[in-house]
Protein backbone atom coordinates (compact mmCIF):
# COMPACT_ATOMS: atom_id res chain seq x y z
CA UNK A 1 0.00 0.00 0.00
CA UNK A 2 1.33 3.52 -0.99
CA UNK A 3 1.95 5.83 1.86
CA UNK A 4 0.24 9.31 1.16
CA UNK A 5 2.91 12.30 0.46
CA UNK A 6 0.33 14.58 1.83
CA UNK A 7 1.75 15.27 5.60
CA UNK A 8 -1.88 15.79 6.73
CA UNK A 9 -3.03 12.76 5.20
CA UNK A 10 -0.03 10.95 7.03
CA UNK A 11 -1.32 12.39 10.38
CA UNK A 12 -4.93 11.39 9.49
CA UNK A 13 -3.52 7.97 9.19
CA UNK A 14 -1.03 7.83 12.51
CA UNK A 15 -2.87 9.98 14.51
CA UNK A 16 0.41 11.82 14.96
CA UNK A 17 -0.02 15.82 15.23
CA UNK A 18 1.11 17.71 12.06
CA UNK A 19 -0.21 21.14 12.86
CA UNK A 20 -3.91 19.93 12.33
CA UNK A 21 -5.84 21.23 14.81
CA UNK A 22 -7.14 18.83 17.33
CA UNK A 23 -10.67 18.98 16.65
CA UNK A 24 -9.94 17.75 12.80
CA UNK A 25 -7.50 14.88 13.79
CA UNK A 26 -10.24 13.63 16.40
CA UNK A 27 -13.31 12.17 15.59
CA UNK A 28 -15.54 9.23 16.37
CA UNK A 29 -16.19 7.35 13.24
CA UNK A 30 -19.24 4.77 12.97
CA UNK A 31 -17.36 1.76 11.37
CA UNK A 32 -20.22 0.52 9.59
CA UNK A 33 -20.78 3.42 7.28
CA UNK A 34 -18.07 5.48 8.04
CA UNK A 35 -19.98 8.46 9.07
CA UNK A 36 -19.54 10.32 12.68
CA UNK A 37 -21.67 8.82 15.11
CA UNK A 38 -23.83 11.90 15.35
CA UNK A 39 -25.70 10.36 12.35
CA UNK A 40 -27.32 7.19 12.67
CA UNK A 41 -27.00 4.51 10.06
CA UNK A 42 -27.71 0.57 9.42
CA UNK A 43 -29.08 -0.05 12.65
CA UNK A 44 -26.24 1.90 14.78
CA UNK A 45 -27.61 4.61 16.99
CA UNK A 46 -26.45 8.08 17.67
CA UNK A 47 -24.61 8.23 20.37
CA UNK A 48 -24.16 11.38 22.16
CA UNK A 49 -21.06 10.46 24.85
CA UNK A 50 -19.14 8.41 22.34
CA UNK A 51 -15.63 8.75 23.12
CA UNK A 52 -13.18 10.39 20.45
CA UNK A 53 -10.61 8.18 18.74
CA UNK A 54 -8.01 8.87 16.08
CA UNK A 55 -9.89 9.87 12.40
CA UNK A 56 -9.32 6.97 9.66
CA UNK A 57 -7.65 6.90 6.57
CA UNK A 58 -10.16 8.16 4.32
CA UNK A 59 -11.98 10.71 6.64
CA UNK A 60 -11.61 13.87 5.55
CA UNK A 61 -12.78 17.34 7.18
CA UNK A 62 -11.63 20.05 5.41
CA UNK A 63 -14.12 21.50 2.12
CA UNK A 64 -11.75 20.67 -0.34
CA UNK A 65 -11.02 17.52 1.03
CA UNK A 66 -14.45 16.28 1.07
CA UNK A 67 -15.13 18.07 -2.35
CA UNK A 68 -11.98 15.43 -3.75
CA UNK A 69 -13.77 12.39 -1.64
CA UNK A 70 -16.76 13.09 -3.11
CA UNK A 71 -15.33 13.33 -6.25
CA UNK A 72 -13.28 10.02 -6.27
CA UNK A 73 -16.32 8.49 -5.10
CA UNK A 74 -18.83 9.56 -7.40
CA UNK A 75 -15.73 8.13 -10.32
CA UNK A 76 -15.42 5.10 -9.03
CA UNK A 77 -19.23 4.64 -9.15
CA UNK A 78 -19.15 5.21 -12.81
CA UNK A 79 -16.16 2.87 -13.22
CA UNK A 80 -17.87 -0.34 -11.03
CA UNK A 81 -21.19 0.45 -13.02
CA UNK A 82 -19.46 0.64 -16.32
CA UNK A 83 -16.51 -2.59 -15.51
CA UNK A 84 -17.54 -4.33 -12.80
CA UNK A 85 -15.64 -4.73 -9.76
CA UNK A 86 -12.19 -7.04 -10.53
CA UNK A 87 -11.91 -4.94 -13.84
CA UNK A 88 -12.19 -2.03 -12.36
CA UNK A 89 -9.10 0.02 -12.02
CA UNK A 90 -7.68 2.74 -9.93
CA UNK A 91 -5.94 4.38 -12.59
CA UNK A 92 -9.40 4.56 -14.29
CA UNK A 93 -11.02 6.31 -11.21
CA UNK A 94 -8.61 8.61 -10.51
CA UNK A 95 -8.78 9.90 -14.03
CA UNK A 96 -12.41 9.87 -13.97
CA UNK A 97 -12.14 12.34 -10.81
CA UNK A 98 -9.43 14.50 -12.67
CA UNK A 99 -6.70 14.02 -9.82
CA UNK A 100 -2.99 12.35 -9.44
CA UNK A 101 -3.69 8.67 -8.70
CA UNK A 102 -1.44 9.74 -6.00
CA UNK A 103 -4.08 11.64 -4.43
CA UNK A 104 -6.30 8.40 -4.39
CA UNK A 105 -4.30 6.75 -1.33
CA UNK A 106 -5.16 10.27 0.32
CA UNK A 107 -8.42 8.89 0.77
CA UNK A 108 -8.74 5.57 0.41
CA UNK A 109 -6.03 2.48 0.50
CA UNK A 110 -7.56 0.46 -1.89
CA UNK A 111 -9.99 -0.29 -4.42
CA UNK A 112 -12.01 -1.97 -2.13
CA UNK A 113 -12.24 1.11 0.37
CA UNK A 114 -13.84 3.21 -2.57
CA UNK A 115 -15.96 0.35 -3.44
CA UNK A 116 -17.48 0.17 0.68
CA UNK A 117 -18.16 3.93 0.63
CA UNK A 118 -20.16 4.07 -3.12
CA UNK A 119 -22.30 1.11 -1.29
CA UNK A 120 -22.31 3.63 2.03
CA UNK A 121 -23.98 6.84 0.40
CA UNK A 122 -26.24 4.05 -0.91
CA UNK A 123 -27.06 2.22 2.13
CA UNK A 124 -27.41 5.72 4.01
CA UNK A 125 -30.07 6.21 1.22
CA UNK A 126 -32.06 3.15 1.70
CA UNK A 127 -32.26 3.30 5.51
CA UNK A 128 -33.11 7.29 5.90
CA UNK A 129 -36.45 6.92 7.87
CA UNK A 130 -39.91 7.83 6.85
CA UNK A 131 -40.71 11.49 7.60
CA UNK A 132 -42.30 11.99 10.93
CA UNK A 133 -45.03 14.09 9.24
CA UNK A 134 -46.26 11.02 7.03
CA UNK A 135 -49.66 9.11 7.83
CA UNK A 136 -50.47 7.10 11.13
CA UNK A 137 -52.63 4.90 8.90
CA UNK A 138 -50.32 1.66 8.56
CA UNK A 139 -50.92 0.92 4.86
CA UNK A 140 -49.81 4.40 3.57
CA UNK A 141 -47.08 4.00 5.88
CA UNK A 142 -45.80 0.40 4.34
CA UNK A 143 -46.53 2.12 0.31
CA UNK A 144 -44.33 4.76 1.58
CA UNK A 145 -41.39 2.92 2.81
CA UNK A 146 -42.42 0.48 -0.28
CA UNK A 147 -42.04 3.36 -2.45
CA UNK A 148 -39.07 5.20 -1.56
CA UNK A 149 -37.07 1.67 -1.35
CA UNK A 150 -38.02 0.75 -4.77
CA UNK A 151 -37.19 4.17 -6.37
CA UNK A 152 -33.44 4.34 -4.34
CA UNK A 153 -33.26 0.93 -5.51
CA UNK A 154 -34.16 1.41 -9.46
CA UNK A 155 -32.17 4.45 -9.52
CA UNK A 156 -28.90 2.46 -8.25
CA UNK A 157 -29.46 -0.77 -9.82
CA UNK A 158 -26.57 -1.30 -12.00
CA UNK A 159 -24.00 -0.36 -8.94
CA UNK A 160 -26.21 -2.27 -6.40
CA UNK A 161 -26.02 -5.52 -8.97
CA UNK A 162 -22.29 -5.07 -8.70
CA UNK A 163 -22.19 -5.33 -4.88
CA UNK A 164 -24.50 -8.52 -5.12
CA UNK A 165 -21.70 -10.28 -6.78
CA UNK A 166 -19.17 -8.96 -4.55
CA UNK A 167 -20.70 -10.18 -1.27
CA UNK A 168 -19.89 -13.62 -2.66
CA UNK A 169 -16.33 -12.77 -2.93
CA UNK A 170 -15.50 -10.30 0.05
CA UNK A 171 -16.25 -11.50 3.02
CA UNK A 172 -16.40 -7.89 4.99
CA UNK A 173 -18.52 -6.24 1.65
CA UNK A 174 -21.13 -9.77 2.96
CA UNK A 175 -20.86 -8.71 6.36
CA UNK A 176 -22.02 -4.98 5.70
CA UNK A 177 -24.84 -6.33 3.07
CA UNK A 178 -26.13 -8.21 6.33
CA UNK A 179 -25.89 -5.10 8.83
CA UNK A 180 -27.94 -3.38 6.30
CA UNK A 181 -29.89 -6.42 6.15
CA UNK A 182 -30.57 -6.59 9.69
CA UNK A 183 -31.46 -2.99 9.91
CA UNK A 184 -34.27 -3.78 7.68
CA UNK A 185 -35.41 -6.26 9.07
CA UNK A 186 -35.39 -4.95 13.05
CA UNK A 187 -37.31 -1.58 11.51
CA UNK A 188 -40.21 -4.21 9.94
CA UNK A 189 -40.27 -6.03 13.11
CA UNK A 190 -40.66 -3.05 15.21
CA UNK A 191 -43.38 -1.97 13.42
CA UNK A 192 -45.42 -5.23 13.45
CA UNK A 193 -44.96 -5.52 16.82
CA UNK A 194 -46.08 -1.74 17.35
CA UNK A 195 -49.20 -2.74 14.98
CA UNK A 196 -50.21 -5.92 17.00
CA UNK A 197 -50.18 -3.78 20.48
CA UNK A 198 -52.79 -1.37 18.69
CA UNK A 199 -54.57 -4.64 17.21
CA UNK A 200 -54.82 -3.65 13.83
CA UNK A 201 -52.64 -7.00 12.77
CA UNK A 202 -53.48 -10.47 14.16
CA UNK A 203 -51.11 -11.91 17.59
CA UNK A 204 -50.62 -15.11 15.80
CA UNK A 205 -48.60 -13.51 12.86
CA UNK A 206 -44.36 -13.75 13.86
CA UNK A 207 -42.83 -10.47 13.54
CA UNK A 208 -39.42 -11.37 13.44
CA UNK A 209 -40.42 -14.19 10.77
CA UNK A 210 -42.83 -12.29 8.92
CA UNK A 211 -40.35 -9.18 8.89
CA UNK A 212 -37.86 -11.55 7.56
CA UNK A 213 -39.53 -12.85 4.84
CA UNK A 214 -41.35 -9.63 3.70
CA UNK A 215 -38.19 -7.28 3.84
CA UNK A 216 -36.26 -10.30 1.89
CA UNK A 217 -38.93 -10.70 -0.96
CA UNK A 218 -38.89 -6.50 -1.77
CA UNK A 219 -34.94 -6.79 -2.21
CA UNK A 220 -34.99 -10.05 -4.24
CA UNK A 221 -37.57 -8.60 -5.91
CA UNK A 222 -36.08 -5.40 -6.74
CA UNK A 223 -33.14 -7.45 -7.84
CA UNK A 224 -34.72 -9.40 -9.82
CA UNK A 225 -36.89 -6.41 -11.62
CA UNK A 226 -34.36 -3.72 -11.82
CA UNK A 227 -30.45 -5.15 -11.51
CA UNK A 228 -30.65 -7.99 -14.26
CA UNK A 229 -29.59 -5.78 -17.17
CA UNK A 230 -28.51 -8.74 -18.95
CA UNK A 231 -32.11 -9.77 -19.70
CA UNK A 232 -35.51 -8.28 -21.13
CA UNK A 233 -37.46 -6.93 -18.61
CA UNK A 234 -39.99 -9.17 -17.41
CA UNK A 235 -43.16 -8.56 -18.47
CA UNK A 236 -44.74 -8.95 -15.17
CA UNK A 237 -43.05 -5.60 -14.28
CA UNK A 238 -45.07 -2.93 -15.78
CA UNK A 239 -44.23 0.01 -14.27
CA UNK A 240 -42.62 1.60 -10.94
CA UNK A 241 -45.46 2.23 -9.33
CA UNK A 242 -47.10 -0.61 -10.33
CA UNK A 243 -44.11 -2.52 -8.01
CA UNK A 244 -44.88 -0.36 -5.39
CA UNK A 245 -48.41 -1.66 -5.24
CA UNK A 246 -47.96 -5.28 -5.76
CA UNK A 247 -45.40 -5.15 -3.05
CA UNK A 248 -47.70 -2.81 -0.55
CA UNK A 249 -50.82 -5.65 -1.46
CA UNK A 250 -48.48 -8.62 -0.55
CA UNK A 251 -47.29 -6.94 3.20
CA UNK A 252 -51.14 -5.80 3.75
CA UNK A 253 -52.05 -9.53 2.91
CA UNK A 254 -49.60 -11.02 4.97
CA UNK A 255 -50.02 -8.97 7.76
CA UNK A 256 -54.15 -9.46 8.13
CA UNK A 257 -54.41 -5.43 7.01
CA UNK A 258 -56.69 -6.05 4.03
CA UNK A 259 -55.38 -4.62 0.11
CA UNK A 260 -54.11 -0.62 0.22
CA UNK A 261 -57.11 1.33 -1.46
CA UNK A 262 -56.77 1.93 -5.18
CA UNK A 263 -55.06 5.51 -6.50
CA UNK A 264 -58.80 6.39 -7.95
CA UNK A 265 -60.34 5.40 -3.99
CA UNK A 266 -57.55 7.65 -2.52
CA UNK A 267 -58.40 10.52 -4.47
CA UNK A 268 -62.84 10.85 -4.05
């Protein structure tokens, strides 16, 4: 692995005081997603009284620093969609960003570092939580979670198809698929739980089973609809927001809720 020119990048990376003030050397970093622990992500709460360790390679605080991150990350997105992970190359994203490959090591140490934080803007996508301001009623709740997973998810389906692959090959890109997994599927259970103390869903349905198997059939399905470019799309797929309403039926169904009201019923 290079070592990074940069002397601030160096300190970044020992912890070791260069002149950086303290404040930008020291943070607490939420390994899952890489994101300070004042924002909650994949089923890791804030934390208020977390304790300050040394900032990881990678973490970067100043603008222009996060303006190059962001840059190298939004390049190697193109470059995973476009060649797939083991073709991908780190000559190609640094190009793509318009900086020294040189300057890549500043913020990440591999290819597989870049790779983890394209699928953590992603991930951070997915598990943002419904606005508080939304419905109480529990079926426009479930179409709006419905609908705001399967758009995220059709609008990053060629880079998400990409990560499928990889969990089979990188053990620590499985291990974050099944934090985000879990996250899911804690959130559903939650909520069925919350549902059954209200009684608006039967006590003999298993949350933890049912949130299982309903939060794993929207992601195969999404797989299935949106990240198989390599075949026609399936005629059974007619339309976004026709997903969205299949999906919403089958959780209404399986939780004893009855079928969400038709668009033309919403509106009269």
């Amino acid at each position: 692995m290079r070592s990074p020119k940069n002397p601030e990048a160096l300190a970044m990376r020992t912890g070791r005081s260069s002149g950086i003030p303290r404040e930008l050397r020291q943070v607490e970093l939420d390994f899952n997603f890489g994101f300070p622990h004042d924002v909650p992500q994949m089923g890791k709460p804030a934390s208020s009284t977390a304790v300050a360790a040394p900032v990881a390679l990678g973490t970067v605080r100043s603008a222009r620093g996060e303006r190059t991150r962001g840059k190298l990350i939004a390049a190697a997105r193109g470059v995973f969609e476009r060649d797939g992970f083991a073709r991908a190359k780190i000559t190609d994203i640094a190009k793509q960003a318009n900086v020294a490959v040189g300057s890549f090591y500043t913020y990440f140490d591999s290819k597989d570092a870049v790779f983890r934080a394209v699928i953590e803007t992603i991930g951070a996508e997915l598990a943002a939580p419904l606005p508080k301001s939304l419905s109480s009623d529990p079926l426009e709740r479930i179409e709006a979670g419905n609908r705001a997973y399967v758009r995220i998810y059709k609008e990053n389906a060629r880079i998400l198809a990409v990560m499928q692959h990889r969990t089979f090959e990188d053990r620590a890109m499985h291990e974050l698929r099944q934090r985000g997994r879990k996250l899911f599927i804690d959130r559903a259970e939650r909520a069925i739980r919350r549902l059954q103390s209200e009684r608006a869903v039967p006590t003999d349905v298993r949350p933890r089973f049912c949130a299982m198997a309903l939060s794993g059939m929207v992601h195969s399905f999404c797989y299935e609809a949106f990240a198989q470019t390599d075949s026609s799309p399936d005629p059974a797929v007619r339309s976004e927001e026709d997903v969205v309403r299949g999906l919403t039926t089958l959780w209404a169904r399986a939780l004893g809720l009855g079928a969400p009201r038709s668009p033309s019923r919403k509106a009269s």
